[in-house]
Protein backbone atom coordinates (compact mmCIF):
# COMPACT_ATOMS: atom_id res chain seq x y z
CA UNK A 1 -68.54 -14.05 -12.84
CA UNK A 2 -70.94 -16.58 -12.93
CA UNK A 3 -69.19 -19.18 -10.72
CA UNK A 4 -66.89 -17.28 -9.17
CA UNK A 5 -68.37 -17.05 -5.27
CA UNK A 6 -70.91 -20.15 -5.90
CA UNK A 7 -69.89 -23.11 -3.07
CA UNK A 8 -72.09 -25.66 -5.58
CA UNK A 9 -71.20 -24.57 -8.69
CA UNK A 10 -68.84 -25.79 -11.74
CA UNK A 11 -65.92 -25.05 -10.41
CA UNK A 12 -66.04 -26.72 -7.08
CA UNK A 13 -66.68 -30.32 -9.09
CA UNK A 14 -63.53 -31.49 -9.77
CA UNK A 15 -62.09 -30.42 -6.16
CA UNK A 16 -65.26 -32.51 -3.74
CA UNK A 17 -64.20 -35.73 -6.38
CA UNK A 18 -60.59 -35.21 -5.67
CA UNK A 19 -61.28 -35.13 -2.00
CA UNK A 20 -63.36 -37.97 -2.07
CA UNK A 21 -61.12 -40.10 -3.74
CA UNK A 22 -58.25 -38.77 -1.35
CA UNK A 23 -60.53 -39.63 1.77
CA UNK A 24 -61.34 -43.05 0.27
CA UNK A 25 -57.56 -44.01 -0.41
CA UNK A 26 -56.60 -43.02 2.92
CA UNK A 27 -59.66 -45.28 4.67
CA UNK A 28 -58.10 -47.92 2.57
CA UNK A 29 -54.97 -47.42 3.38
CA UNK A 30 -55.65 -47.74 6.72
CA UNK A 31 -57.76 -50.40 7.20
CA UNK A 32 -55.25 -52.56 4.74
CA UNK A 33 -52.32 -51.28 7.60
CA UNK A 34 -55.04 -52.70 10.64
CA UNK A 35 -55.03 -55.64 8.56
CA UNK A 36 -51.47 -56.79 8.48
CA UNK A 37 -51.26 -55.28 12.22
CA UNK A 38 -53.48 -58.05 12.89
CA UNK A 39 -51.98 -60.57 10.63
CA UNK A 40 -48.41 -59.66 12.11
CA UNK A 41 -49.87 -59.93 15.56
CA UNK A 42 -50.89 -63.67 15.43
CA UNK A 43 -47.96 -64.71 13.37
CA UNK A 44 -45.61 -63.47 16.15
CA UNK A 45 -48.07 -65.03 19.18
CA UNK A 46 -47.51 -68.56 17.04
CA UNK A 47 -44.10 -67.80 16.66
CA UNK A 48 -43.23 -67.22 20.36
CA UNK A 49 -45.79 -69.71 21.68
CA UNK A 50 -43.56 -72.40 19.26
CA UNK A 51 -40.19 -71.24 20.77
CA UNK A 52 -41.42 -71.19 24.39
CA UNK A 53 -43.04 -74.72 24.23
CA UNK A 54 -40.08 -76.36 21.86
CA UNK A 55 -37.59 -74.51 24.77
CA UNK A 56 -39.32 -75.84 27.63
CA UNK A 57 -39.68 -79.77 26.26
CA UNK A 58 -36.41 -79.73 25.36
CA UNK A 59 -35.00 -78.67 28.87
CA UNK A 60 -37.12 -81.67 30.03
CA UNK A 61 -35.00 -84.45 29.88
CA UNK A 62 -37.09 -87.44 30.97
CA UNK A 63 -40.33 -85.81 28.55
CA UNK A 64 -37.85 -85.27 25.46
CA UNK A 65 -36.28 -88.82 26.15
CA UNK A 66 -39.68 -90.13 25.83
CA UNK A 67 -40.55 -88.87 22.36
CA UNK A 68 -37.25 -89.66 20.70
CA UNK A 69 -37.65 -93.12 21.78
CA UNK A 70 -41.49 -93.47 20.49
CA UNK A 71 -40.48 -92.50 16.98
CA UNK A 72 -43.72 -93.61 16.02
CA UNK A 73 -45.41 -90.80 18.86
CA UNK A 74 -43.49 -88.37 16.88
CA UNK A 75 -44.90 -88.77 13.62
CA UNK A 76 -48.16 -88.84 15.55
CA UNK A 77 -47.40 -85.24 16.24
CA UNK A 78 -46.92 -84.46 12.84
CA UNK A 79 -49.69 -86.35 11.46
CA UNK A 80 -51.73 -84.28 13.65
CA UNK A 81 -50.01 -81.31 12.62
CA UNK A 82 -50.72 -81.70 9.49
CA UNK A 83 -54.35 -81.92 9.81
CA UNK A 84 -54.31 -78.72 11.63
CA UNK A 85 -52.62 -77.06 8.63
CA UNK A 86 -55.05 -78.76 5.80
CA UNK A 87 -58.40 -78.14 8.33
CA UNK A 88 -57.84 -74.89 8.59
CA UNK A 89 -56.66 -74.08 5.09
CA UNK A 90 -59.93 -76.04 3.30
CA UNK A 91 -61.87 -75.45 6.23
CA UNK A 92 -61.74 -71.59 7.00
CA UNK A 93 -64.77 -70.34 5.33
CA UNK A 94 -66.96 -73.13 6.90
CA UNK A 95 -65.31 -72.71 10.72
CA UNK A 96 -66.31 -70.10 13.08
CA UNK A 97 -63.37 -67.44 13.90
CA UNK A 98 -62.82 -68.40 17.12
CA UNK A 99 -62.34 -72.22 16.45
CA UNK A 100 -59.84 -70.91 13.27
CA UNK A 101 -57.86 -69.11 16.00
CA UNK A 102 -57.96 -72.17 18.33
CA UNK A 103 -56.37 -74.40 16.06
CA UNK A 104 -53.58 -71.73 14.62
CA UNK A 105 -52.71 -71.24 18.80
CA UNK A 106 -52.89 -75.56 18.57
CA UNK A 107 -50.83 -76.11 15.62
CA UNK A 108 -48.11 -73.45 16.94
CA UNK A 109 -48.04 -75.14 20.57
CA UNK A 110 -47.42 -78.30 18.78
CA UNK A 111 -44.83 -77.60 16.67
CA UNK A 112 -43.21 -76.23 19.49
CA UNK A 113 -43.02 -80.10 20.27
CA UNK A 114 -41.96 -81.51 17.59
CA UNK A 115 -39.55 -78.68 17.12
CA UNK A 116 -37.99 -79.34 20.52
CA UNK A 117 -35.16 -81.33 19.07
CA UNK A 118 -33.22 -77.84 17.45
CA UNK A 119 -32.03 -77.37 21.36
CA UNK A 120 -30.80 -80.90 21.33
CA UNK A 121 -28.75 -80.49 17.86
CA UNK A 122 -27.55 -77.19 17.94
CA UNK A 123 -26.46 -74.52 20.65
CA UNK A 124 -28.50 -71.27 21.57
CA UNK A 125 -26.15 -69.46 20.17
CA UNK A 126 -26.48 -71.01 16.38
CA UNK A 127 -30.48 -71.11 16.91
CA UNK A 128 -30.45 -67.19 18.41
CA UNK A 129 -27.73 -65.81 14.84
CA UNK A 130 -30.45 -68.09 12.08
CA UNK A 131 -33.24 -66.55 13.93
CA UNK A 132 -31.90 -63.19 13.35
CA UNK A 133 -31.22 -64.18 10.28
CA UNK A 134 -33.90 -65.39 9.23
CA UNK A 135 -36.28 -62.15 10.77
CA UNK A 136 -34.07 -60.32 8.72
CA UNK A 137 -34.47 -62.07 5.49
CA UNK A 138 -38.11 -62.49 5.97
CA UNK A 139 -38.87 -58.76 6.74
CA UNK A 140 -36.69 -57.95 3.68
CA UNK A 141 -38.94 -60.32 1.38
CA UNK A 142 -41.87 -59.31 3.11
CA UNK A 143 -41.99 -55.68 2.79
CA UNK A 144 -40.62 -56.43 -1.12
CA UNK A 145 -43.96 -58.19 -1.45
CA UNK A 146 -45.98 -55.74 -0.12
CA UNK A 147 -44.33 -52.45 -1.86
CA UNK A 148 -44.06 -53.98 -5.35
CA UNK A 149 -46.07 -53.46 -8.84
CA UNK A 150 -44.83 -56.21 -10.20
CA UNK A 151 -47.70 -59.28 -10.20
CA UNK A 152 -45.59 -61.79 -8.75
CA UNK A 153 -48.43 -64.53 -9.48
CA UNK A 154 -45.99 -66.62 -11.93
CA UNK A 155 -43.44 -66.38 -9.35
CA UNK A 156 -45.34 -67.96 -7.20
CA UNK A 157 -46.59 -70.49 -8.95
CA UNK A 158 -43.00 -71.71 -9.79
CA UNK A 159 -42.29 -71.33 -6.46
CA UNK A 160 -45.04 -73.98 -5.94
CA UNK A 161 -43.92 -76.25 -8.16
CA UNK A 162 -40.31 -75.85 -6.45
CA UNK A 163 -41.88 -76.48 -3.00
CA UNK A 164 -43.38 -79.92 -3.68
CA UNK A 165 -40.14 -80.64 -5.43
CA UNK A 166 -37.99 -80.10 -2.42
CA UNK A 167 -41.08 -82.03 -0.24
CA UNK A 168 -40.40 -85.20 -2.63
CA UNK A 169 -36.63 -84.89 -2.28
CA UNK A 170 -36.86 -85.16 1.53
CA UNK A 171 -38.88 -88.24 1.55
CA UNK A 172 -36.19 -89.95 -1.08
CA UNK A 173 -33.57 -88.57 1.45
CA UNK A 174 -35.37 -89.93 4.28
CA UNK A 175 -33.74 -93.45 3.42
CA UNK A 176 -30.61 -92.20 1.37
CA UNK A 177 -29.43 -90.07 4.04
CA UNK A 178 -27.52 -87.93 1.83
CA UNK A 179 -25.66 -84.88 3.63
CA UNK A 180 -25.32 -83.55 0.14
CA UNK A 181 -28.79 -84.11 -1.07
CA UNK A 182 -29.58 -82.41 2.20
CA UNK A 183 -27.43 -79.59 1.68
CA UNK A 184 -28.61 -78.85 -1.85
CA UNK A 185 -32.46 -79.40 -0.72
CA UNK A 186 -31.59 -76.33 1.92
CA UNK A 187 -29.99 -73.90 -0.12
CA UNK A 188 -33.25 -74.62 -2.65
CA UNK A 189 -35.17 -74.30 0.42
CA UNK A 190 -34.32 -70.84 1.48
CA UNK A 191 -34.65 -69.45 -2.27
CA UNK A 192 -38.48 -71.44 -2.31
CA UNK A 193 -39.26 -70.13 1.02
CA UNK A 194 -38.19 -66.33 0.73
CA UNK A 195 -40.07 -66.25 -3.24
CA UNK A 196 -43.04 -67.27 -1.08
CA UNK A 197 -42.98 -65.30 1.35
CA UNK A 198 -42.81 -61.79 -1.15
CA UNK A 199 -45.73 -63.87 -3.10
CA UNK A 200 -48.02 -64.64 -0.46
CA UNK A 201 -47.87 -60.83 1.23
CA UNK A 202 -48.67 -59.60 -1.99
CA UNK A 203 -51.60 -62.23 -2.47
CA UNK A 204 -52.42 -60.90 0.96
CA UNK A 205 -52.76 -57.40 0.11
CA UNK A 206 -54.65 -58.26 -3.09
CA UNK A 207 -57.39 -60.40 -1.16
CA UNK A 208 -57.51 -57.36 1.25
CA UNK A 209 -58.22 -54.89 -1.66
CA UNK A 210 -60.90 -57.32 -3.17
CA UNK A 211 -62.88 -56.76 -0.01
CA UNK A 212 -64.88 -60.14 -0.62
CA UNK A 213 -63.56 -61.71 2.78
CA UNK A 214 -63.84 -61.94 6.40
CA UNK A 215 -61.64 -60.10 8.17
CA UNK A 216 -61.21 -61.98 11.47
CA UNK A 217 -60.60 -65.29 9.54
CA UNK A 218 -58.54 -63.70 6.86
CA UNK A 219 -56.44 -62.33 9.74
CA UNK A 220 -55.31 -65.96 10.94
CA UNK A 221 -55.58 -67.22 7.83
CA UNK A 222 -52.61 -64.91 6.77
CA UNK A 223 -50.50 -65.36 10.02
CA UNK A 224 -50.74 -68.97 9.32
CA UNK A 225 -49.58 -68.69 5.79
CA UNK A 226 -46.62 -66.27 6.81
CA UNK A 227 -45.95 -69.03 9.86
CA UNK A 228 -45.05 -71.26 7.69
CA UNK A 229 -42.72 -69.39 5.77
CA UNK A 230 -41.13 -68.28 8.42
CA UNK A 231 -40.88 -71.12 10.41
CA UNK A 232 -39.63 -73.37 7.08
CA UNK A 233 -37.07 -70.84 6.21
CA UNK A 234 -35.79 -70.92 9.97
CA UNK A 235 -35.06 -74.44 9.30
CA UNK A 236 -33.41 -74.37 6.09
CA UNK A 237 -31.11 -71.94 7.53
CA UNK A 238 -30.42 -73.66 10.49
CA UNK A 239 -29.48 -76.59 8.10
CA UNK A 240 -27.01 -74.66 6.34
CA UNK A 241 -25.34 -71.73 8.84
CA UNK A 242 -26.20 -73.59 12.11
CA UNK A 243 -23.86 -76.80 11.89
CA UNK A 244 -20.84 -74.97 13.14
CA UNK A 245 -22.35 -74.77 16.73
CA UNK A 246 -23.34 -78.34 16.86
CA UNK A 247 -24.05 -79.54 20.46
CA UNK A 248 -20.83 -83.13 21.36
């Protein structure tokens, strides 16, 4: 028995490679897990510092009032917002972590303003059943993303191509004012929004995997992408399911 009892020989190859591999999978595994932790984390801190700041402006009458009357303040806001989203998104791999975090936790607290006017439209109740729904939805598409082989790459790009088709119908609504154009924009909307949401956790978990990235910016990087997803779906939603509790 020439390798029966020998702890280096042969036969003790295959089982020190298998172990190995097993080890490195789980490592993997769980740094990919600390990843979305993270990525989850920040998305909900943007998500509840929106809905406390957008509550709060809206219960004050006289500081609502005032930016509903300055239209043109308003699109201020979401001029600004706006260069929040594009900084960050060209900007991350130049910016320091801690000023990528600063302006996620800025671009959330102001669209907490500008989305102050849901509590003027509809009634808690509507805004508290879409949220649901939409948590819901998202998780479904979410964890869909994550958990599939499929390369969902194409599906994303047509969901691209969808999303700046939706973008241009709102501007051409913005004079029409066109319930149905509005309506049909919505129900588009939520099919864009929940595609991209499955696409962009699996481009996630790819960029992850590739290991060519920094972790801390990645994080945010990721919360803001699933923000928006989130946050755009709400709305849609809200378009469609939430007009039967319309605030008179």
């Amino acid at each position: 028995m020439p390798f029966g009892n020998n702890n280096f020989g042969i036969g003790q190859g295959p089982r020190s490679y298998d172990y190995d591999i097993t080890r490195g999978r789980a490592a993997t595994q769980e740094g990919l897990s600390d990843f979305f932790r993270g990525v989850f984390t920040w998305m909900t801190i943007g998500l509840m510092l929106t809905g406390f700041i957008s509550y709060f402006v809206a219960m004050d009458k006289p500081l609502v009032g005032y930016l509903y009357t300055h239209v043109m303040l308003f699109y201020v806001l979401m001029g600004i917002q706006l260069a929040a989203v594009l900084g960050l998104s060209f900007g991350i791999n130049k910016l320091p972590a801690d000023i990528s975090e600063a302006i996620f936790l800025f671009y959330s607290a102001l669209t907490g303003v500008t989305f102050s006017f849901i509590f003027l439209v509809y009634t808690n109740q509507s805004i508290e059943v879409v949220f649901f729904l939409t948590a819901v939805s998202f998780g479904l598409l979410a964890f869909l993303g994550y958990t599939t082989k499929r390369d969902l790459t194409e599906m994303g790009n047509f969901m691209m191509i969808g999303l700046f088709a939706i973008i241009i119908a709102m501007v051409v609504n913005f004079f029409l004012h066109s319930s149905t154009l509005m309506y049909v924009v919505s129900i588009l909307g939520v099919v864009i929004f929940l595609g991209l949401t499955a696409y962009d956790m699996q481009k996630l978990k790819q960029i992850y995997l590739s290991g060519s990235f920094d972790t801390r910016k990645e994080t945010v990087m990721g919360a803001l992408t699933l923000y928006l997803d989130f946050i755009n779906l709400f709305l849609m939603l809200l378009t469609l399911f939430g007009g039967g509790g319309r605030r008179r």
